[in-house]
C-alpha atoms as a PDB file:
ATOM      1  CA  UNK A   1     -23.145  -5.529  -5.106  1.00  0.00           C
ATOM      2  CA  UNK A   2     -22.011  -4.924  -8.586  1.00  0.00           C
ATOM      3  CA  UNK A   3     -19.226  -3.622 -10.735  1.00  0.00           C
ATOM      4  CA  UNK A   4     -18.373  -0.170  -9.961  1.00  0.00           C
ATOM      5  CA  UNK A   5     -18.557   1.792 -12.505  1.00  0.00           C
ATOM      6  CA  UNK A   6     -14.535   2.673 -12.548  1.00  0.00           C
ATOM      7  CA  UNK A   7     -13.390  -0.430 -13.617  1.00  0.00           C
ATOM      8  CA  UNK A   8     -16.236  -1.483 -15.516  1.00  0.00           C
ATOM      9  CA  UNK A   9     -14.863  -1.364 -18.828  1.00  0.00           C
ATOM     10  CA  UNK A  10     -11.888  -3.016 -17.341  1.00  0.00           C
ATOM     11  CA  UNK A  11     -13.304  -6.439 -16.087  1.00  0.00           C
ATOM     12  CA  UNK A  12     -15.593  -6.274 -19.571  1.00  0.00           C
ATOM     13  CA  UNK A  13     -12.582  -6.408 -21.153  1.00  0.00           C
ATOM     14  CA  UNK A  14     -10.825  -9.137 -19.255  1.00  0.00           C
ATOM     15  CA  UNK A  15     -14.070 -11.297 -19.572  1.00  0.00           C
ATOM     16  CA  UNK A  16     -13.662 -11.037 -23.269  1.00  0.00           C
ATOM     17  CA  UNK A  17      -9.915 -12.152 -23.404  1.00  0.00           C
ATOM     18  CA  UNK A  18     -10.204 -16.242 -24.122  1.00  0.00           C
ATOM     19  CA  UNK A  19      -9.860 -18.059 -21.106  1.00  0.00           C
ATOM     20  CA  UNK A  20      -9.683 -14.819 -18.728  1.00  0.00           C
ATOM     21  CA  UNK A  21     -12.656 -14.481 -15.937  1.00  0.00           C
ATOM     22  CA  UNK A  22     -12.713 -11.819 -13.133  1.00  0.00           C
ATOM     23  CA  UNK A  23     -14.067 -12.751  -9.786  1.00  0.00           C
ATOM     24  CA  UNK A  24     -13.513  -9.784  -7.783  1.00  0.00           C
ATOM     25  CA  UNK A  25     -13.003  -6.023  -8.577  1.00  0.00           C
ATOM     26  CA  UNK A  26     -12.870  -2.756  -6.268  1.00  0.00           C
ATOM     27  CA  UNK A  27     -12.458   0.923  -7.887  1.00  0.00           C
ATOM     28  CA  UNK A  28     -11.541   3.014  -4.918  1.00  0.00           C
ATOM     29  CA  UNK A  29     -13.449   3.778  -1.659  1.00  0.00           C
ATOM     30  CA  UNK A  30     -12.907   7.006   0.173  1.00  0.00           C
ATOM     31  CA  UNK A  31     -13.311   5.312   3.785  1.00  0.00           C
ATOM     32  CA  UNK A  32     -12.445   1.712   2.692  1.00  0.00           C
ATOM     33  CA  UNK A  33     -13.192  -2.072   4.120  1.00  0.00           C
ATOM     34  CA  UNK A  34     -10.089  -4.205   4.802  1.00  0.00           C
ATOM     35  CA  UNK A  35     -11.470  -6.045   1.854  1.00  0.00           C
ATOM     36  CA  UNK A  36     -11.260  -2.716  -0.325  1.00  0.00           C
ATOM     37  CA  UNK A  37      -9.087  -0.054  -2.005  1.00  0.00           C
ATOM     38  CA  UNK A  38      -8.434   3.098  -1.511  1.00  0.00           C
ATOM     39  CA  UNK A  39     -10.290   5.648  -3.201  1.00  0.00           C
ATOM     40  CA  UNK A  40      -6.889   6.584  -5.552  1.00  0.00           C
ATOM     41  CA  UNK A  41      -6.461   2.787  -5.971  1.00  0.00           C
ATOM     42  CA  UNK A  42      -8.406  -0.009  -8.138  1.00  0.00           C
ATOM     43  CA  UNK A  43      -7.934  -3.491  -8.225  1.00  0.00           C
ATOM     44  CA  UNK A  44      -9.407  -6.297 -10.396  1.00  0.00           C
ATOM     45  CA  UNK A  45      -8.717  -9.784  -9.931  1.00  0.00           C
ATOM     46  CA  UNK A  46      -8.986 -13.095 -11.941  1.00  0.00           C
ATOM     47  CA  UNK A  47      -8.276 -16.057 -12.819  1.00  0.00           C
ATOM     48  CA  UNK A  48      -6.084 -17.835 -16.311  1.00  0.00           C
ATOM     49  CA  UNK A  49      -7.053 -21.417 -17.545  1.00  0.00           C
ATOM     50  CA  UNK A  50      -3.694 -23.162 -18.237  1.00  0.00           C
ATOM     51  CA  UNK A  51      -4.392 -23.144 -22.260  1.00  0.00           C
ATOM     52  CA  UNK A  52      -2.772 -22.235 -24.509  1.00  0.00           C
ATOM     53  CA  UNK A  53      -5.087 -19.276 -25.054  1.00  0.00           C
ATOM     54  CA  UNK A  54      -5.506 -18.583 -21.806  1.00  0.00           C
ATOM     55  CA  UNK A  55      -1.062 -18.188 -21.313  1.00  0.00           C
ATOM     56  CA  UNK A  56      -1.260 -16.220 -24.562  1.00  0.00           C
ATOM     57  CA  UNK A  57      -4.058 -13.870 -22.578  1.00  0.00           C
ATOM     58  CA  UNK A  58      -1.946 -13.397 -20.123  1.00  0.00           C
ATOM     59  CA  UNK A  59       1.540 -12.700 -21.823  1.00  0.00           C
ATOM     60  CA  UNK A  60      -0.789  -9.869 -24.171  1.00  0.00           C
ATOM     61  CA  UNK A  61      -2.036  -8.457 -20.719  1.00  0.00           C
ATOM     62  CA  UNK A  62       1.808  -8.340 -19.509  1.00  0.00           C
ATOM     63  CA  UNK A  63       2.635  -7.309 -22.518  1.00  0.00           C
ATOM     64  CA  UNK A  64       0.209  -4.069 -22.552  1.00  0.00           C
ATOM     65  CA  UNK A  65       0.805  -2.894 -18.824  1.00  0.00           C
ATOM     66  CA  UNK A  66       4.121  -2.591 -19.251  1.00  0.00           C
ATOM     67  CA  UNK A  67       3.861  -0.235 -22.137  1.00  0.00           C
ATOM     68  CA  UNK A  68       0.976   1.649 -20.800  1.00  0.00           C
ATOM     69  CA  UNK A  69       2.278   2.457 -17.268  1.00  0.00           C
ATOM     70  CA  UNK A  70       3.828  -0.075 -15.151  1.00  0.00           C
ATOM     71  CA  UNK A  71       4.959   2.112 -12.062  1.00  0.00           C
ATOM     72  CA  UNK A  72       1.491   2.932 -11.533  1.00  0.00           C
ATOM     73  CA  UNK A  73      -0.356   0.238 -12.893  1.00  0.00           C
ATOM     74  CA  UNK A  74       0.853  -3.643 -11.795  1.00  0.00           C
ATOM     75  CA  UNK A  75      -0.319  -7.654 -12.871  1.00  0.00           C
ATOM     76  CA  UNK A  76       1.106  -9.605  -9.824  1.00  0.00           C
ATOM     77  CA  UNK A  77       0.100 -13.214  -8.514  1.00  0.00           C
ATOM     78  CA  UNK A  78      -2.890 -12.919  -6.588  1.00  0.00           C
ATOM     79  CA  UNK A  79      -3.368 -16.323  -4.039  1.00  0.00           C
ATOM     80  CA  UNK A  80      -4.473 -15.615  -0.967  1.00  0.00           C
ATOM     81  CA  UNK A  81      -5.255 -18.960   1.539  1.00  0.00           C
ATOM     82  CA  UNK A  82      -8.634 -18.640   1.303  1.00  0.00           C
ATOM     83  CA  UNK A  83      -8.581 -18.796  -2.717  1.00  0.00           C
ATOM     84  CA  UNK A  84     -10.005 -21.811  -4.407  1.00  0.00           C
ATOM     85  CA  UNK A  85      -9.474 -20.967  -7.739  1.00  0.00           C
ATOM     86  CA  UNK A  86      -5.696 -22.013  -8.233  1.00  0.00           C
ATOM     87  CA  UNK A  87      -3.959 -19.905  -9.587  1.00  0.00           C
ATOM     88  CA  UNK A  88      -4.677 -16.443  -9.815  1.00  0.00           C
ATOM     89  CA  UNK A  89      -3.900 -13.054 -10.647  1.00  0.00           C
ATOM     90  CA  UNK A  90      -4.720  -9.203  -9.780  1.00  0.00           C
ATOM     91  CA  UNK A  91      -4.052  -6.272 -11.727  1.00  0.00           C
ATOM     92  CA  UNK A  92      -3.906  -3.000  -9.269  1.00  0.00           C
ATOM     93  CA  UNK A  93      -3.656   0.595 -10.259  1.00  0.00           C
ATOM     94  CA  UNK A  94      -2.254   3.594  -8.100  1.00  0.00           C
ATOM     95  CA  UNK A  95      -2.270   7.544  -7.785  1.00  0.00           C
ATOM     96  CA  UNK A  96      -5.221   7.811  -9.817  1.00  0.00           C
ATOM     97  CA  UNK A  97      -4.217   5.725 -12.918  1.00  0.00           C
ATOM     98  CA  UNK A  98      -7.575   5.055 -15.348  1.00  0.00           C
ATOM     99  CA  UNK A  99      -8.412   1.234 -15.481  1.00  0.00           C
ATOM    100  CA  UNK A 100     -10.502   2.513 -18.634  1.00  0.00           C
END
Protein backbone atom coordinates (compact mmCIF):
# COMPACT_ATOMS: atom_id res chain seq x y z
CA UNK A 1 0.00 0.00 0.00
CA UNK A 2 1.26 3.46 -0.48
CA UNK A 3 1.24 6.96 0.87
CA UNK A 4 -2.12 8.33 1.12
CA UNK A 5 -2.50 11.09 -0.49
CA UNK A 6 -3.25 13.34 2.88
CA UNK A 7 -0.04 13.26 4.21
CA UNK A 8 1.85 12.95 1.19
CA UNK A 9 3.44 16.16 1.11
CA UNK A 10 4.09 15.61 4.72
CA UNK A 11 6.39 12.45 4.75
CA UNK A 12 8.04 14.16 1.32
CA UNK A 13 8.96 16.67 3.43
CA UNK A 14 10.32 14.76 6.37
CA UNK A 15 12.35 12.55 3.86
CA UNK A 16 14.02 15.69 2.73
CA UNK A 17 15.03 16.98 6.28
CA UNK A 18 18.91 15.53 6.71
CA UNK A 19 18.92 12.54 8.61
CA UNK A 20 14.92 12.28 8.93
CA UNK A 21 13.21 8.95 7.27
CA UNK A 22 9.48 8.00 7.68
CA UNK A 23 8.57 4.39 7.98
CA UNK A 24 4.99 4.46 8.56
CA UNK A 25 2.17 7.02 7.82
CA UNK A 26 -1.82 6.80 8.06
CA UNK A 27 -4.15 9.91 6.94
CA UNK A 28 -7.47 9.00 8.42
CA UNK A 29 -9.79 5.99 7.79
CA UNK A 30 -13.50 6.31 8.23
CA UNK A 31 -13.90 2.59 9.66
CA UNK A 32 -10.25 2.17 10.86
CA UNK A 33 -7.74 -0.99 11.63
CA UNK A 34 -6.27 -1.08 15.16
CA UNK A 35 -3.17 -0.29 13.22
CA UNK A 36 -4.91 3.00 11.79
CA UNK A 37 -6.34 6.48 12.45
CA UNK A 38 -9.30 7.84 12.48
CA UNK A 39 -10.61 9.46 9.58
CA UNK A 40 -10.22 13.22 11.48
CA UNK A 41 -6.75 12.01 12.59
CA UNK A 42 -3.23 11.51 10.68
CA UNK A 43 -0.20 10.20 11.88
CA UNK A 44 3.33 9.91 10.39
CA UNK A 45 6.08 8.28 12.00
CA UNK A 46 9.95 8.18 11.76
CA UNK A 47 12.94 7.83 12.75
CA UNK A 48 16.25 10.68 13.78
CA UNK A 49 19.97 9.55 13.28
CA UNK A 50 21.81 10.80 16.42
CA UNK A 51 23.86 13.58 14.23
CA UNK A 52 24.23 16.45 14.60
CA UNK A 53 21.98 17.17 11.63
CA UNK A 54 19.72 14.81 12.35
CA UNK A 55 19.11 16.62 16.41
CA UNK A 56 19.09 19.92 14.51
CA UNK A 57 16.06 18.21 12.23
CA UNK A 58 14.39 17.50 14.95
CA UNK A 59 14.65 20.70 17.24
CA UNK A 60 13.44 22.73 13.59
CA UNK A 61 10.46 20.17 13.48
CA UNK A 62 9.72 21.04 17.35
CA UNK A 63 10.38 24.18 16.68
CA UNK A 64 7.63 24.59 13.74
CA UNK A 65 4.70 22.54 15.44
CA UNK A 66 4.65 24.51 18.16
CA UNK A 67 4.11 27.68 16.26
CA UNK A 68 1.82 26.21 13.76
CA UNK A 69 -0.70 24.46 16.10
CA UNK A 70 0.39 22.38 18.90
CA UNK A 71 -3.08 21.53 20.58
CA UNK A 72 -4.04 19.93 17.50
CA UNK A 73 -1.03 18.90 15.96
CA UNK A 74 1.73 16.84 18.38
CA UNK A 75 5.73 15.30 17.86
CA UNK A 76 5.84 12.72 20.76
CA UNK A 77 8.26 9.61 21.22
CA UNK A 78 7.03 6.92 19.23
CA UNK A 79 8.65 3.20 20.59
CA UNK A 80 6.46 0.67 20.62
CA UNK A 81 8.05 -3.13 21.68
CA UNK A 82 7.91 -4.34 18.50
CA UNK A 83 10.11 -1.30 17.03
CA UNK A 84 13.57 -2.03 15.81
CA UNK A 85 14.55 1.15 14.80
CA UNK A 86 15.69 2.76 18.23
CA UNK A 87 14.57 5.54 18.76
CA UNK A 88 11.72 6.97 17.21
CA UNK A 89 9.24 9.51 16.79
CA UNK A 90 5.49 10.23 15.49
CA UNK A 91 3.97 13.37 14.65
CA UNK A 92 -0.10 13.04 14.96
CA UNK A 93 -2.68 15.56 13.95
CA UNK A 94 -6.36 15.91 15.33
CA UNK A 95 -9.91 17.46 14.51
CA UNK A 96 -9.09 17.81 11.03
CA UNK A 97 -5.71 19.68 11.22
CA UNK A 98 -3.88 19.72 7.44
CA UNK A 99 -0.53 17.70 7.54
CA UNK A 100 0.00 19.75 4.16
Amino acid sequence: MGIENRVQKLVDVLNKLPDVETFSSCGGHENPEEYQAPSDKFFVRFTVKKTRKGWRSLELLVWAIHNTDFERLTLEVYNPESTKRGMAFEIYGCESVDPQ
